[in-house]
Protein backbone atom coordinates (compact mmCIF):
# COMPACT_ATOMS: atom_id res chain seq x y z
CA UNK A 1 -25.01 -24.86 -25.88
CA UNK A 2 -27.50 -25.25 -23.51
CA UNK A 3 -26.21 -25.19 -19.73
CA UNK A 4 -27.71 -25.48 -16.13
CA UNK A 5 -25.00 -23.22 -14.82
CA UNK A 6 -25.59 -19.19 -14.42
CA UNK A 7 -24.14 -16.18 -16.30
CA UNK A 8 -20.45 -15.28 -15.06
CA UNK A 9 -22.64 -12.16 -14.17
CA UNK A 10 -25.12 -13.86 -11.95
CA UNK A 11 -22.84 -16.13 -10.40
CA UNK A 12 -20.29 -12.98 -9.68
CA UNK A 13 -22.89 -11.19 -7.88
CA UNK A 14 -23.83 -14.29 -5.57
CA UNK A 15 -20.75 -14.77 -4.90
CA UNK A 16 -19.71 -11.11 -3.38
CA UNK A 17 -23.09 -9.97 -2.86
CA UNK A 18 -25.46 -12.44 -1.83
CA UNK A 19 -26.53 -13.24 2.29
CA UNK A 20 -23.32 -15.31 2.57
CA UNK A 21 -21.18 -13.65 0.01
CA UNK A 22 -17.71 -12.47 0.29
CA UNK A 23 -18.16 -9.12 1.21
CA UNK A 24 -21.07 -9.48 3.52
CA UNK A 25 -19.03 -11.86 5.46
CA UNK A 26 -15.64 -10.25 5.51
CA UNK A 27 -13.22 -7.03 5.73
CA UNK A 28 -10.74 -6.28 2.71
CA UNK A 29 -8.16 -5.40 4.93
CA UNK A 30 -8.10 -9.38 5.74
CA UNK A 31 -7.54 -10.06 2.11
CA UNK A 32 -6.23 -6.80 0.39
CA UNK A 33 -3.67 -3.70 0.94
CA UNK A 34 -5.22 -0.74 -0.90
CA UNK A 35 -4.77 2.89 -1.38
CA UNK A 36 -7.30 3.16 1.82
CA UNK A 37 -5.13 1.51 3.86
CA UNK A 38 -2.22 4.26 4.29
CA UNK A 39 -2.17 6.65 5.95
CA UNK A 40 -0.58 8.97 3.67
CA UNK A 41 -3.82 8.59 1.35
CA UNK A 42 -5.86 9.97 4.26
CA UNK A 43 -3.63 12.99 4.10
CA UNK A 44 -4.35 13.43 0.78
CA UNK A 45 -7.59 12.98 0.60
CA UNK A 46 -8.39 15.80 3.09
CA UNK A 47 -5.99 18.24 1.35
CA UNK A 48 -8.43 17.82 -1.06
CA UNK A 49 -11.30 18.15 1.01
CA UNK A 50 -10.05 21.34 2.04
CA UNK A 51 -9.32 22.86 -1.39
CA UNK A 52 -12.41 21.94 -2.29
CA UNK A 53 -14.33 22.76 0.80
CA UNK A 54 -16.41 20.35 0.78
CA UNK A 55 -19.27 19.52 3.36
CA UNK A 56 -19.13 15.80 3.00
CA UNK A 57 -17.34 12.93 2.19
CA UNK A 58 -18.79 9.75 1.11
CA UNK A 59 -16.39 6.51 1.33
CA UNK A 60 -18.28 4.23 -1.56
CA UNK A 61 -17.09 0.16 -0.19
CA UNK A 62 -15.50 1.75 2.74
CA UNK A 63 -14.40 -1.70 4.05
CA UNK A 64 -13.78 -1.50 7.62
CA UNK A 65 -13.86 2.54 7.49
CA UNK A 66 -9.98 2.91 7.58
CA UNK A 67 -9.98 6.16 5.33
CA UNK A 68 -12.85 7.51 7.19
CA UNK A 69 -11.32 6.88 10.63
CA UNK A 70 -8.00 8.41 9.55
CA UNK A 71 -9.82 11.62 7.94
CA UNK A 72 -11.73 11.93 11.00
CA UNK A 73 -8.26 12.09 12.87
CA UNK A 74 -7.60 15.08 10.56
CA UNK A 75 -10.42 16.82 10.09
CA UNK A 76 -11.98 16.23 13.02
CA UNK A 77 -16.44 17.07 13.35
CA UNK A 78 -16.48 19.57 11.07
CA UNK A 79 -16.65 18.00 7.69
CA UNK A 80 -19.87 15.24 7.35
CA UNK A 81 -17.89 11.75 7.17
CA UNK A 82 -20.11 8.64 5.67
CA UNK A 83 -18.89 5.34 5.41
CA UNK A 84 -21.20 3.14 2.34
CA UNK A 85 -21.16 -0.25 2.78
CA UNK A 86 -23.22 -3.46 2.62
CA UNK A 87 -21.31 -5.38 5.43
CA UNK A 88 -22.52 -4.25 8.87
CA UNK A 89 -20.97 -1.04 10.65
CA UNK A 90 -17.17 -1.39 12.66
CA UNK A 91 -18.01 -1.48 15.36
CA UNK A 92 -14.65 0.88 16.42
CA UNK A 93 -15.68 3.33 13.92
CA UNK A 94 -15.87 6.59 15.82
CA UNK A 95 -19.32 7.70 16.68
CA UNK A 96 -20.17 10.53 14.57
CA UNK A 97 -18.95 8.56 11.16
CA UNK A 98 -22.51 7.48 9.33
CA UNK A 99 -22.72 4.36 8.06
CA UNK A 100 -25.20 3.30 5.37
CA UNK A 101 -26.19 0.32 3.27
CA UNK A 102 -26.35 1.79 0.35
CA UNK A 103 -25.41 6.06 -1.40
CA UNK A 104 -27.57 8.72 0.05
CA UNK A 105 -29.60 10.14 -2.85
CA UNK A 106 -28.04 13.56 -2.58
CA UNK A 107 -24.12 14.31 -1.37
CA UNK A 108 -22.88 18.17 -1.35
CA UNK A 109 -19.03 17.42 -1.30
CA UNK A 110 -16.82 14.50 -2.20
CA UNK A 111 -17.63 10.89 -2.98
CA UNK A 112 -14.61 8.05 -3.72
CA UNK A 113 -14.87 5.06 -4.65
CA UNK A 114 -11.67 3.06 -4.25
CA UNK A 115 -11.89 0.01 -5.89
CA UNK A 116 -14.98 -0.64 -6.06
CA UNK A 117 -16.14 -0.36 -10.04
CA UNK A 118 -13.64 -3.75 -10.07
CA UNK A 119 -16.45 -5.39 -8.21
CA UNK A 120 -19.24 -4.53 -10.00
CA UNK A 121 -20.11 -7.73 -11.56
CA UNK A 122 -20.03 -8.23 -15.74
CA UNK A 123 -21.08 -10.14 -18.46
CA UNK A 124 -18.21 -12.00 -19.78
CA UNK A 125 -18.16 -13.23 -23.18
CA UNK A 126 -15.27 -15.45 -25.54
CA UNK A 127 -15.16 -15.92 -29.24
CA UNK A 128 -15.73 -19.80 -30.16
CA UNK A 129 -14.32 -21.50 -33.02
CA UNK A 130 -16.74 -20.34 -35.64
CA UNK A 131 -15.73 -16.37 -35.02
CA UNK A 132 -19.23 -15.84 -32.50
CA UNK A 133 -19.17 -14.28 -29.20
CA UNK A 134 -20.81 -16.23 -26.97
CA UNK A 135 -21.43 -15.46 -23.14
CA UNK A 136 -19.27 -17.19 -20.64
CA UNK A 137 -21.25 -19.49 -18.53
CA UNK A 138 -19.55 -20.88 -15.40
CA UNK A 139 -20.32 -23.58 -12.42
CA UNK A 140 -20.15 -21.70 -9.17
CA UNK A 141 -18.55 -24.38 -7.17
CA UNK A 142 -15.52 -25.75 -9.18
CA UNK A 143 -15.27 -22.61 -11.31
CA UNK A 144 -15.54 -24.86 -14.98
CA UNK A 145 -16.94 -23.01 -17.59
CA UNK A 146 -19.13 -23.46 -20.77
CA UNK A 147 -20.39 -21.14 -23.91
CA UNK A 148 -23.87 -20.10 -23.65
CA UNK A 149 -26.02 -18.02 -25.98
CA UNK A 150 -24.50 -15.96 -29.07
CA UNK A 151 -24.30 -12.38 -27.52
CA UNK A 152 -24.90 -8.85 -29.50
CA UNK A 153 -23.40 -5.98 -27.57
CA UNK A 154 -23.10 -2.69 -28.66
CA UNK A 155 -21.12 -1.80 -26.07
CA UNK A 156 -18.36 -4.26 -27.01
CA UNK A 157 -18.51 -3.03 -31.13
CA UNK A 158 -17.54 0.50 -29.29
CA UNK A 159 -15.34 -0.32 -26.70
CA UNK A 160 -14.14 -3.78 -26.92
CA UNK A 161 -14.17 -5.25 -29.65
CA UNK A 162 -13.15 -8.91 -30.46
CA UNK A 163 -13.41 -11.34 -32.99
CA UNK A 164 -10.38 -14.04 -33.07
CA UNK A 165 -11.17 -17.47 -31.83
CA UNK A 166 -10.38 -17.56 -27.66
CA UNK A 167 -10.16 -13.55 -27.01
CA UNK A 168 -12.58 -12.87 -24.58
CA UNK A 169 -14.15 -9.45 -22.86
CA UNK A 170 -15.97 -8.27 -19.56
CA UNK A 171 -18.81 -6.23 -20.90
CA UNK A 172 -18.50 -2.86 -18.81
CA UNK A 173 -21.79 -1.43 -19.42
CA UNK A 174 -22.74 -2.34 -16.07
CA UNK A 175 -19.77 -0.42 -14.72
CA UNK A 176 -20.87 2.68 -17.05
CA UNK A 177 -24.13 2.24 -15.45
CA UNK A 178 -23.23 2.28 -11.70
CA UNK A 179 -20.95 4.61 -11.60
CA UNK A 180 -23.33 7.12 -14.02
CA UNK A 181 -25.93 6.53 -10.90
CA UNK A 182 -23.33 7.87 -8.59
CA UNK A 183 -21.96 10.84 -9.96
CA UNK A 184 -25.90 11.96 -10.87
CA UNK A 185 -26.25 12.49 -6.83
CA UNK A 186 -23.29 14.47 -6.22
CA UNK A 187 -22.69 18.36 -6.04
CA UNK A 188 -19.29 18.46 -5.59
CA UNK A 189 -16.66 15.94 -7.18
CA UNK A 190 -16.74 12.69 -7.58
CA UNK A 191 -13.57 9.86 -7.96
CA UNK A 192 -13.43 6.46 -9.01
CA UNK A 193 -10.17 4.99 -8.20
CA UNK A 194 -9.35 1.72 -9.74
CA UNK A 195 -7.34 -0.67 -11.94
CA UNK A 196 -8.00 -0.65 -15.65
CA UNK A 197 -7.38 -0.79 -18.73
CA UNK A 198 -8.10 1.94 -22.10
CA UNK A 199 -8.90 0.79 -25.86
CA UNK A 200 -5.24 0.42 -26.61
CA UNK A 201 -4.22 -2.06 -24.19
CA UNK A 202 -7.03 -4.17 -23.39
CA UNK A 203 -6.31 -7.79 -22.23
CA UNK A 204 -6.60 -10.22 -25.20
CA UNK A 205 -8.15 -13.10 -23.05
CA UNK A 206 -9.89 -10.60 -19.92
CA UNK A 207 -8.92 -10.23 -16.83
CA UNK A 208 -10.83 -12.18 -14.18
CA UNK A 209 -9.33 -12.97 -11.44
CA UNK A 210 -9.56 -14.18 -7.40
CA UNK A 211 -7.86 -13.03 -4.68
CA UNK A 212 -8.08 -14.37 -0.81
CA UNK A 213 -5.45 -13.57 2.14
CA UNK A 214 -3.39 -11.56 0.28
CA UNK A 215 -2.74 -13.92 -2.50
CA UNK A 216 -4.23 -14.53 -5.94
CA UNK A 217 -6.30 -17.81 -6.51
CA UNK A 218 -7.92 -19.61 -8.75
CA UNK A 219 -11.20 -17.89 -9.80
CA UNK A 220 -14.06 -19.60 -8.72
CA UNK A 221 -17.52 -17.22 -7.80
CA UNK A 222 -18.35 -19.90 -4.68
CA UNK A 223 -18.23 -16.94 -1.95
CA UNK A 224 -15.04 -17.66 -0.75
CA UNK A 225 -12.91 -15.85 -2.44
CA UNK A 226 -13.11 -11.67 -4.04
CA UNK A 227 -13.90 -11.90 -7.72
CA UNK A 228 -12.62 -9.08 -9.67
CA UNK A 229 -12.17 -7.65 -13.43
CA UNK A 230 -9.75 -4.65 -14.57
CA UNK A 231 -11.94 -1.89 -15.43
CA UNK A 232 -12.54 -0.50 -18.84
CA UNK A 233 -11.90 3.60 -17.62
CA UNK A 234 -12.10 5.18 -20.74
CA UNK A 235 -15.68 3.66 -21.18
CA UNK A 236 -16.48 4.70 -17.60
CA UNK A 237 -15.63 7.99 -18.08
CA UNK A 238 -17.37 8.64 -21.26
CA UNK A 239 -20.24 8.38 -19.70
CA UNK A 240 -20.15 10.59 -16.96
CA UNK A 241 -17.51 13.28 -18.18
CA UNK A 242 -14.71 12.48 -16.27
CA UNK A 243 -10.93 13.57 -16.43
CA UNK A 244 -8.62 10.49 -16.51
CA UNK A 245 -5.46 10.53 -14.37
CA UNK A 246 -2.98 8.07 -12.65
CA UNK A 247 -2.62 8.09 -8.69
CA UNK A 248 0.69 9.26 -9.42
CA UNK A 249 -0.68 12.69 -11.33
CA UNK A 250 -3.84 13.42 -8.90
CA UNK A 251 -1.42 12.28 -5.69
CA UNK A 252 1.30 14.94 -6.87
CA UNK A 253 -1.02 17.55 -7.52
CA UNK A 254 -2.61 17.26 -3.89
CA UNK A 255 1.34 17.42 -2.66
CA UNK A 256 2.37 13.82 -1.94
CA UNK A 257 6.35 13.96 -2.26
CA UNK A 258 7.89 10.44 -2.16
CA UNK A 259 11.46 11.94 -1.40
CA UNK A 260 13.91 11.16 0.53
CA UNK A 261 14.74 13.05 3.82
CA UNK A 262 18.27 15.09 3.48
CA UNK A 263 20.96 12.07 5.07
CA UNK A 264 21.72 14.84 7.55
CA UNK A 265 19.06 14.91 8.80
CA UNK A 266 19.55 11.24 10.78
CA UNK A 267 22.69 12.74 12.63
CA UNK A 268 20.77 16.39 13.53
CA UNK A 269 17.43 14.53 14.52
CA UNK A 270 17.34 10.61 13.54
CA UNK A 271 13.55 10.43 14.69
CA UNK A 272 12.83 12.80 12.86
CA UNK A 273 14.86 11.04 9.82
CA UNK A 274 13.58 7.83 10.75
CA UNK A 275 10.05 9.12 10.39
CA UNK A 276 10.37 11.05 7.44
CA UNK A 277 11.88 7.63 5.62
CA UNK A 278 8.78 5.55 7.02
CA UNK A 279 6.55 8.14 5.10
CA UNK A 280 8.82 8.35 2.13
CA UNK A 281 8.42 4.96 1.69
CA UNK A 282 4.76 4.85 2.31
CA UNK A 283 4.50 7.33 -0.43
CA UNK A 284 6.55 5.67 -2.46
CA UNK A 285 4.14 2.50 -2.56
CA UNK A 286 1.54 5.09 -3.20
CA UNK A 287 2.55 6.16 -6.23
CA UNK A 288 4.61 3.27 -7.40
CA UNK A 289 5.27 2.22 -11.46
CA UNK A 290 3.46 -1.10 -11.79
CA UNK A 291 1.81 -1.07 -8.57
CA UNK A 292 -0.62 1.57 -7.23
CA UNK A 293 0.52 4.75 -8.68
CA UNK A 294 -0.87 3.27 -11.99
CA UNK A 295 -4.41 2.83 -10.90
CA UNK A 296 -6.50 5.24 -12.73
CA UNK A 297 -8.59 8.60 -10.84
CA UNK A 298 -11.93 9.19 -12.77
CA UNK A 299 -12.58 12.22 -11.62
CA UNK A 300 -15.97 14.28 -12.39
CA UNK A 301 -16.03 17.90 -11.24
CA UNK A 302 -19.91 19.07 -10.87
CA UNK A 303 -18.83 22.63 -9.73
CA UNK A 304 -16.05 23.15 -11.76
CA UNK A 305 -13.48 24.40 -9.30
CA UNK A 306 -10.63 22.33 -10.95
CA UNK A 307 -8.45 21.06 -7.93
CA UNK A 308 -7.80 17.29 -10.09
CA UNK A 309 -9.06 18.26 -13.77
CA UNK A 310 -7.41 21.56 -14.60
């Protein structure tokens, strides 16, 4: 059992986190179409923000600050816009957007994270032939993995449990933990927006995976490539008292309609048609079956004014 090679943990952070790790050295946009990258989740967003009233809003992994530049565009100074991210500022972010390494310790208004919990790194752990979990080690450079050490987790007994031969698990407490630190500095609401999975349909063999330009790779932690995990939400928001809803549900309730413009409206005004199909569209791919509209909101209202939980 022994092994010279790292934790899939250790060798996960390293590879997106470490001085010439993925996401010091690159933008998602190069790599990834999110949620954050539409416009139409902008306008969302700061319907919410205005409901809400809130102060501030805090972009946790805000990439290349494409939310924050489009919610600047509609909210203009008077809401407190702060990008969070490790990779070093835009530099066509718009002046009075702050941009910090790491969460201020207090934030009076709104923090998102958009998938980010998928990148918090995990221990990930198979069952060998004899019925033991074992942690997953794993050789950074060609990606070939061996069993390490037997592992004892409550966490998985309560949240993911497995015990046939092959079926494997990413240990979320460090997920639990991360996002618990977050919501602890916010007066307001906080949202965690990701992919995921609940104790009724967890992947039999995990979910590790690689993505790089837009297409999925092998997974190999070697810093060229994003290394991700589906998140385990109902875990994550256990511990910090969230409501669960799809992107489809919270995206409705803030007033995203993915209709169709009336047909007559391209003879009356076919701009106007034209443009109302281009955003029909884009909120269609918002809050798309088997695509984004099925990424889970974790949503944790401090103040209890209700806009996403009620």
């Amino acid at each position: 059992m022994n092994s010279p090679h790292p934790s899939w943990r250790e060798a996960w952070t390293a590879a997106l986190y470490a001085d010439e790790g993925f996401y010091r050295t690159g933008r998602p946009i190069d790599h990834f179409r999110t949620s954050a990258h539409l416009g139409l989740f902008a306008t969302s967003i700061s319907e919410l923000v205005r409901r809400e009233g809130s102060a501030t809003v805090v972009d946790l992994a805000a990439g290349g600050g494409e939310m924050l530049t489009a919610l600047h565009a509609l909210l203009g100074d008077g809401v407190e816009l702060i990008g969070v991210e490790i990779a070093d500022r835009p530099t066509n972010l718009p002046p009075s957007i702050g941009w910090l390494p790491e969460l201020p310790d207090r934030i009076d208004g709104l923090l998102i994270a958009n998938e980010w919990l998928d990148n918090i790194p995990c221990d990930v752990v198979e069952v060998d032939e004899s019925g033991v979990v074992r942690e997953v080690l794993v050789d950074p450079e060609s990606g070939e993995e061996t069993l390490g050490s037997e592992v004892d987790s409550a966490w998985l007994r309560e949240w993911w449990p497995i015990a046939e031969p092959g079926e494997r698990a990413e240990i979320g407490e460090t997920r639990d933990g991360a996002w618990a630190n977050a919501v602890a500095r916010v007066s307001g609401t906080a949202i965690a927006i990701d992919y995921g999975h609940t104790r009724d349909d967890r992947p039999p063999y995990g979910s590790l995976r690689s993505y790089v330009s837009g297409r999925e790779t092998e997974v190999i932690p070697d810093g060229t490539r994003d290394v991700t995990a589906h998140v385990a939400v109902d875990s994550v928001a256990t511990a910090v008292g969230a409501t669960i809803r799809t992107q489809r549900e919270a995206l409705g309730k803030l007033g995203l309609d993915a209709g169709r413009p009336p047909l007559e409206l391209a003879t009356t005004d076919p701009t106007a048609y034209l443009n109302a199909l281009a955003a029909a569209g884009e909120a269609g791919e918002l809050v798309a079956k088997s695509g984004l509209g099925d990424f889970w909101w974790l949503i944790t209202d401090t103040r209890g004014h209700g806009t996403l939980t009620a």
